[in-house]
N, C-alpha and C. Protein backbone atom coordinates (compact mmCIF):
# COMPACT_ATOMS: atom_id res chain seq x y z
N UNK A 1 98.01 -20.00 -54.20
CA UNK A 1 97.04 -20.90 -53.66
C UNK A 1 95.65 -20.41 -54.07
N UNK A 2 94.72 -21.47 -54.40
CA UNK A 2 93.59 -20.80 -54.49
C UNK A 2 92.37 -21.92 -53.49
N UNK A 3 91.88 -20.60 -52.77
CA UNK A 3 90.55 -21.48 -51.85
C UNK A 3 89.28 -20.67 -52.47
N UNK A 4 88.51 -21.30 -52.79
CA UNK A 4 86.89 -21.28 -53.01
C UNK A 4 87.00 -20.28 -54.31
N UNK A 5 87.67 -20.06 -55.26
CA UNK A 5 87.34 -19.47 -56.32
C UNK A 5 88.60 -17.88 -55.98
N UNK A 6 88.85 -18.02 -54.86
CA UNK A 6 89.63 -16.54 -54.51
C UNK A 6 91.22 -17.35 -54.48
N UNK A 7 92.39 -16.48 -55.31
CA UNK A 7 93.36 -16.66 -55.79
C UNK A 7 94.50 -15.41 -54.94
N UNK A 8 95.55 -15.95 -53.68
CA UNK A 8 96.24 -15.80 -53.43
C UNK A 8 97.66 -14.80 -54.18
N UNK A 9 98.18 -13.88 -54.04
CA UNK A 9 99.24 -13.05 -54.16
C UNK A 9 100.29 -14.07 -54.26
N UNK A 10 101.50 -14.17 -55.75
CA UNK A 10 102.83 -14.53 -55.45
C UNK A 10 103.51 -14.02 -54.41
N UNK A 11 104.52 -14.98 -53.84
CA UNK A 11 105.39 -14.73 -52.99
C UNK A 11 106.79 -15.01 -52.98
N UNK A 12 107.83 -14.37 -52.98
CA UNK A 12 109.07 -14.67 -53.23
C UNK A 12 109.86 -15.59 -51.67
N UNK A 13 110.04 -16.85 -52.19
CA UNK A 13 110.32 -17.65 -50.84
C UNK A 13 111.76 -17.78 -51.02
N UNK A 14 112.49 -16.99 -49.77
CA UNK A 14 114.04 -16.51 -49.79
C UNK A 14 114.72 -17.80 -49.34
N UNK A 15 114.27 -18.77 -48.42
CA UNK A 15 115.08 -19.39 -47.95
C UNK A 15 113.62 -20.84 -47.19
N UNK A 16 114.19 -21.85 -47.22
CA UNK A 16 113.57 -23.09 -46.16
C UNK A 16 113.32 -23.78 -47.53
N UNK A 17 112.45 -24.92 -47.17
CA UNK A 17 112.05 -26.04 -47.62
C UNK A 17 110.00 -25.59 -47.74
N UNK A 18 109.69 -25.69 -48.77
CA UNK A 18 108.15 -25.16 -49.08
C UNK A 18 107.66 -26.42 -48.11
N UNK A 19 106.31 -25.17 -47.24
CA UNK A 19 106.19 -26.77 -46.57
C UNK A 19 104.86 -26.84 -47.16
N UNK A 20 104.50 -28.41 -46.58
CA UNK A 20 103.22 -29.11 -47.63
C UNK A 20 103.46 -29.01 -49.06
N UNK A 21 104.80 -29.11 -49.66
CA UNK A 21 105.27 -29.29 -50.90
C UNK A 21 105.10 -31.10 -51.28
N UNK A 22 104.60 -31.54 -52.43
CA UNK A 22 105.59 -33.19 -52.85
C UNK A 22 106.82 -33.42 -52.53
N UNK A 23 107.86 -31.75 -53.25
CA UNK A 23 109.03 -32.27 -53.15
C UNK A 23 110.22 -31.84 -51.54
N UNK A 24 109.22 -30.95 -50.86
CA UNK A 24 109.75 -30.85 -49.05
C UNK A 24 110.48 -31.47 -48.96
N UNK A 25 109.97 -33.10 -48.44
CA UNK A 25 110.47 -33.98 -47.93
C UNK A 25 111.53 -34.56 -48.29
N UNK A 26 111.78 -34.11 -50.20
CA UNK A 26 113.02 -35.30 -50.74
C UNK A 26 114.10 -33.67 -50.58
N UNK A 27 113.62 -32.77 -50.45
CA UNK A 27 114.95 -31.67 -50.12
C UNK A 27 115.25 -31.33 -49.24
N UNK A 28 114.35 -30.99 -48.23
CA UNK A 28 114.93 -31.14 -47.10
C UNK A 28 116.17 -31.90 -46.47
N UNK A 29 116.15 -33.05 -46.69
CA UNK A 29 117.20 -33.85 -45.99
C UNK A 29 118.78 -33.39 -47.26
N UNK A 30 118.51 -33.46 -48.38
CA UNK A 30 119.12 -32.65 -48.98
C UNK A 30 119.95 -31.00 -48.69
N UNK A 31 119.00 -30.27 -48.29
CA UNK A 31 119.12 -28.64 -47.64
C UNK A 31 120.20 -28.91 -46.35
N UNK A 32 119.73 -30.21 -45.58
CA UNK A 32 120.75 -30.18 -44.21
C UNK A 32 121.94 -31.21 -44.30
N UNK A 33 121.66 -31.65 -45.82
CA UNK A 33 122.89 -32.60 -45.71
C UNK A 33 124.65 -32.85 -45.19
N UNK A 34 124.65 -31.24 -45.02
CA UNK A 34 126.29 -31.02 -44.70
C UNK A 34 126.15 -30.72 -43.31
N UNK A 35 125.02 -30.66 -42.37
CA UNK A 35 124.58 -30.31 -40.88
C UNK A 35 125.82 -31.24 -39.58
N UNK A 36 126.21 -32.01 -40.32
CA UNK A 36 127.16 -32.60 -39.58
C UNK A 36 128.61 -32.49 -39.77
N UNK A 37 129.42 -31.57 -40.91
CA UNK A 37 130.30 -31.32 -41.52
C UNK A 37 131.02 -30.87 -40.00
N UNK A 38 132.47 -31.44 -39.84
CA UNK A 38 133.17 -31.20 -38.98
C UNK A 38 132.42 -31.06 -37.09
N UNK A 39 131.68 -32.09 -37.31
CA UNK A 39 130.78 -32.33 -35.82
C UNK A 39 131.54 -33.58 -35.48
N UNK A 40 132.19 -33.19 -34.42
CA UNK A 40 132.67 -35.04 -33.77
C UNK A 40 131.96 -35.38 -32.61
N UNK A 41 130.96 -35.02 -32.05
CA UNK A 41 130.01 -35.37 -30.97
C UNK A 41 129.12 -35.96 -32.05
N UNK A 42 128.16 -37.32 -31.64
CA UNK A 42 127.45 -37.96 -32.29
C UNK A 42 126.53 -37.01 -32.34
N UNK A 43 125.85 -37.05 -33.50
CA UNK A 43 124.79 -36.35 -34.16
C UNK A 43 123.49 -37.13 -34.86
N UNK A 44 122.73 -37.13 -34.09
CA UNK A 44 121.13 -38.11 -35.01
C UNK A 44 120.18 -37.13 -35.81
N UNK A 45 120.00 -37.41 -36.90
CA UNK A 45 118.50 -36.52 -37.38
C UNK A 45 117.57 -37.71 -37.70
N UNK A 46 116.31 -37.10 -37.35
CA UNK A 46 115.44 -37.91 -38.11
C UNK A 46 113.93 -36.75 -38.63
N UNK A 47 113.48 -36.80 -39.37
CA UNK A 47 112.89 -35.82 -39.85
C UNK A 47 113.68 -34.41 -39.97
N UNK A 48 112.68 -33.55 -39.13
CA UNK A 48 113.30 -32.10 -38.61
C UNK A 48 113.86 -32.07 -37.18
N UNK A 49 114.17 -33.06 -36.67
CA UNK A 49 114.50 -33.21 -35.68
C UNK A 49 116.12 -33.67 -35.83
N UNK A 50 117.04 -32.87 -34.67
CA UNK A 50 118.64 -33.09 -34.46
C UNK A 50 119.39 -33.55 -33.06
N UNK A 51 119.61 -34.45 -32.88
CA UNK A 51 119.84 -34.44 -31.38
C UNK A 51 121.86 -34.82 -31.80
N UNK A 52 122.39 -33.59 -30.76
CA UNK A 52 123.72 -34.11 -30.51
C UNK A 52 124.16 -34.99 -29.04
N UNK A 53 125.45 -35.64 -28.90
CA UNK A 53 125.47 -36.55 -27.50
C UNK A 53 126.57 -36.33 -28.11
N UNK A 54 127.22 -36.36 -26.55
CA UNK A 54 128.66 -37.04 -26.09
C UNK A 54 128.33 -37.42 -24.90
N UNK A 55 129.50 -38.22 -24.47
CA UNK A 55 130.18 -39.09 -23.23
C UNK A 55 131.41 -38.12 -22.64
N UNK A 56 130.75 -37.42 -21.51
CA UNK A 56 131.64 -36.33 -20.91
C UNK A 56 132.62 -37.33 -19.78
N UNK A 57 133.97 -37.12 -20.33
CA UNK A 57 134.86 -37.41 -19.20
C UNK A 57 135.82 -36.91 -18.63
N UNK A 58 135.95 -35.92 -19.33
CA UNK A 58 137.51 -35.29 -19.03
C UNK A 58 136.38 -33.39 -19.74
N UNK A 59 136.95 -32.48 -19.44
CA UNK A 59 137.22 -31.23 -19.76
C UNK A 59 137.18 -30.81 -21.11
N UNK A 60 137.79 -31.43 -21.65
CA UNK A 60 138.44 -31.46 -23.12
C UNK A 60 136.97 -32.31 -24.12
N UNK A 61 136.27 -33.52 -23.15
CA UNK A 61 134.88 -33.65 -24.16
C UNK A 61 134.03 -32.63 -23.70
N UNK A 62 133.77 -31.22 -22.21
CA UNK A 62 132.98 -30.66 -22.47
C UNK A 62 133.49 -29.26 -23.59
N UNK A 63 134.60 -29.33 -23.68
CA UNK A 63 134.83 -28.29 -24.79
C UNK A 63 135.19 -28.38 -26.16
N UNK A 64 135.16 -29.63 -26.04
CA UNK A 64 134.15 -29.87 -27.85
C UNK A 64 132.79 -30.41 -28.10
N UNK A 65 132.13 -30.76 -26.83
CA UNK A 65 130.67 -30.51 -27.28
C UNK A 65 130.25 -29.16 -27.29
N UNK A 66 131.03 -28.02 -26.49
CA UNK A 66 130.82 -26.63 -26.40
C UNK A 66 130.92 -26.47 -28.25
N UNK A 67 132.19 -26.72 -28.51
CA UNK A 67 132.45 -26.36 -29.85
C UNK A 67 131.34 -26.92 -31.28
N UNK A 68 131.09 -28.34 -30.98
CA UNK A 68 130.25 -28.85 -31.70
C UNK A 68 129.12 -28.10 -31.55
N UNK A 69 128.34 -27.24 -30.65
CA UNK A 69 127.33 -26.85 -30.35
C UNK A 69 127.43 -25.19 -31.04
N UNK A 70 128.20 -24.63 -31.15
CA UNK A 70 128.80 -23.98 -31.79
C UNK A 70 128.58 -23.35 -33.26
N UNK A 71 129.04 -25.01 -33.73
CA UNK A 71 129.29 -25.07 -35.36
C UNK A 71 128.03 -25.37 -35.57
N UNK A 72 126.94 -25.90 -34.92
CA UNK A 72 125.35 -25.83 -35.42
C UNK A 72 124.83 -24.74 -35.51
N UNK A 73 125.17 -24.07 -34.10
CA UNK A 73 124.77 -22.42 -34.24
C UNK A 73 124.75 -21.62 -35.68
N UNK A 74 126.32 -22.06 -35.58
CA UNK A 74 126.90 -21.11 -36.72
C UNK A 74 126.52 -21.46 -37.84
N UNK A 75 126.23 -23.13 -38.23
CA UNK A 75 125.54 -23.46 -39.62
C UNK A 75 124.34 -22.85 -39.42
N UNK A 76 123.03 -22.86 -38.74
CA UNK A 76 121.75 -22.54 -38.47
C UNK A 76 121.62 -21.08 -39.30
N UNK A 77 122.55 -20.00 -38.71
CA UNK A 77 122.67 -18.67 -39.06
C UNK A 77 123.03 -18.41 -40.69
N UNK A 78 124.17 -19.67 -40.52
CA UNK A 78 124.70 -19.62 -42.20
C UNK A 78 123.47 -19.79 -43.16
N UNK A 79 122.74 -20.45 -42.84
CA UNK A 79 121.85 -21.00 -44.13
C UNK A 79 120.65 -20.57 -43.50
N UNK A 80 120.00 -19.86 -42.55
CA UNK A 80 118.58 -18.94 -41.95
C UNK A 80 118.10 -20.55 -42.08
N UNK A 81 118.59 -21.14 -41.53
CA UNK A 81 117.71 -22.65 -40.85
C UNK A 81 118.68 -22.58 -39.17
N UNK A 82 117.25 -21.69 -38.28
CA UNK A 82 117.48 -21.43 -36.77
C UNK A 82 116.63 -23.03 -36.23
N UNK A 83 117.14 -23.29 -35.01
CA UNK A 83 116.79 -24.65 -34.35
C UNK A 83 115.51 -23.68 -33.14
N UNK A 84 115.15 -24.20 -32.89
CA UNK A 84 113.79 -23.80 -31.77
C UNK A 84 114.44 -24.14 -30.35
N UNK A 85 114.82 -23.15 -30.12
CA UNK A 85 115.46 -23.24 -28.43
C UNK A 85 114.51 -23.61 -27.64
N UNK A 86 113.51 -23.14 -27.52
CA UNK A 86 112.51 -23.46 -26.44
C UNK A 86 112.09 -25.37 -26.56
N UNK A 87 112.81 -26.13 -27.79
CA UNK A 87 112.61 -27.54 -27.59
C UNK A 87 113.98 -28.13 -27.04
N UNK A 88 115.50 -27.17 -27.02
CA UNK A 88 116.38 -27.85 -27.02
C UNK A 88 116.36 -28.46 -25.31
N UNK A 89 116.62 -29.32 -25.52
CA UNK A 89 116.69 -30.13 -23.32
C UNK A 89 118.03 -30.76 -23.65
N UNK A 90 118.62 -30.54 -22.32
CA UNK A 90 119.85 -31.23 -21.96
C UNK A 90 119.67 -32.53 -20.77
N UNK A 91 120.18 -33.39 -21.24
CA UNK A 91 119.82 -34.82 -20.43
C UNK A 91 121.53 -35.33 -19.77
N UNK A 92 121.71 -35.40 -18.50
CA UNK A 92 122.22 -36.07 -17.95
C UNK A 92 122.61 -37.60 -17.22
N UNK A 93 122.87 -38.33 -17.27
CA UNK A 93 123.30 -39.98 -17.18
C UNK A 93 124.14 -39.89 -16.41
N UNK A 94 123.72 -40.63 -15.36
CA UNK A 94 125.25 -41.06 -14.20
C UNK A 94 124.66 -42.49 -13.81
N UNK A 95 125.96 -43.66 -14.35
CA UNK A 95 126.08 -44.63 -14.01
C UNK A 95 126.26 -45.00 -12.99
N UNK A 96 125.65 -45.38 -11.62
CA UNK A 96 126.11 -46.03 -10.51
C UNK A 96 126.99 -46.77 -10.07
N UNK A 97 127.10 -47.75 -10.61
CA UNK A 97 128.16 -48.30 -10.54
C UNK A 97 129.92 -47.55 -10.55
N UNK A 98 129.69 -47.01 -11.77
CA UNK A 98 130.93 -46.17 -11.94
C UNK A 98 131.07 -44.46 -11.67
N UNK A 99 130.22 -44.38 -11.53
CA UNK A 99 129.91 -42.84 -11.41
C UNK A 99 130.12 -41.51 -12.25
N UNK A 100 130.16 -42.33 -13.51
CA UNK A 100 130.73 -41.57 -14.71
C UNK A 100 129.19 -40.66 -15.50
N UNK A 101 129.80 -39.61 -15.76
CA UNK A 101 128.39 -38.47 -16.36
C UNK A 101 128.59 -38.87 -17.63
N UNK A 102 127.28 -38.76 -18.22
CA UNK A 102 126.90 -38.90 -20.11
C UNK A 102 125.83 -37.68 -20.23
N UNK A 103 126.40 -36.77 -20.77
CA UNK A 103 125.74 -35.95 -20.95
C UNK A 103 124.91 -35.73 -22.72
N UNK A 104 123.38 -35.70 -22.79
CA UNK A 104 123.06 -35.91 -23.99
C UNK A 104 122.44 -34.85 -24.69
């Protein structure tokens, strides 16, 4: 980089998406393209942003959203693309009528 005539040190960039790059944006979504590989809880991205959901009814959907939650972990670590815990929130849904939990 150079600001005001003074010229910045190379840097060897090990891992991510260069940010404020042209080409960021078209690799990025590229870099996370397999982020859903063997996820069966619905999964949304939009930008840098990932949100998983299921519809908890039985035992067996909270222990494969356990598991799905899991295999993000474990991709995150695989490829040094970590998620920011301090944004992750868990949202709960209970229908009145039926009294059924959706956990998101």
């Amino acid at each position: 980089m150079c600001l005001e005539g003074t010229v910045s040190d190379w840097v060897a960039v090990i891992s991510g998406v260069p940010q404020g790059s042209v080409l960021g944006p078209l690799l990025f979504p590229i870099y996370i393209n397999d982020l859903e590989d063997g996820i069966k809880s619905f999964l949304l991205k939009f930008a840098d942003d990932t949100k998983i959901f299921r519809e908890i009814r039985t035992t067996e959907d909270t222990q494969q959203l356990q598991e799905d939650l899991d295999m993000l972990v474990k991709w995150s670590k695989d490829w040094q693309m970590t998620f920011n815990i301090e944004k992750c929130k868990k949202c709960t849904l209970v229908t009145a009528s039926t009294r059924k939990l959706t956990t998101l």
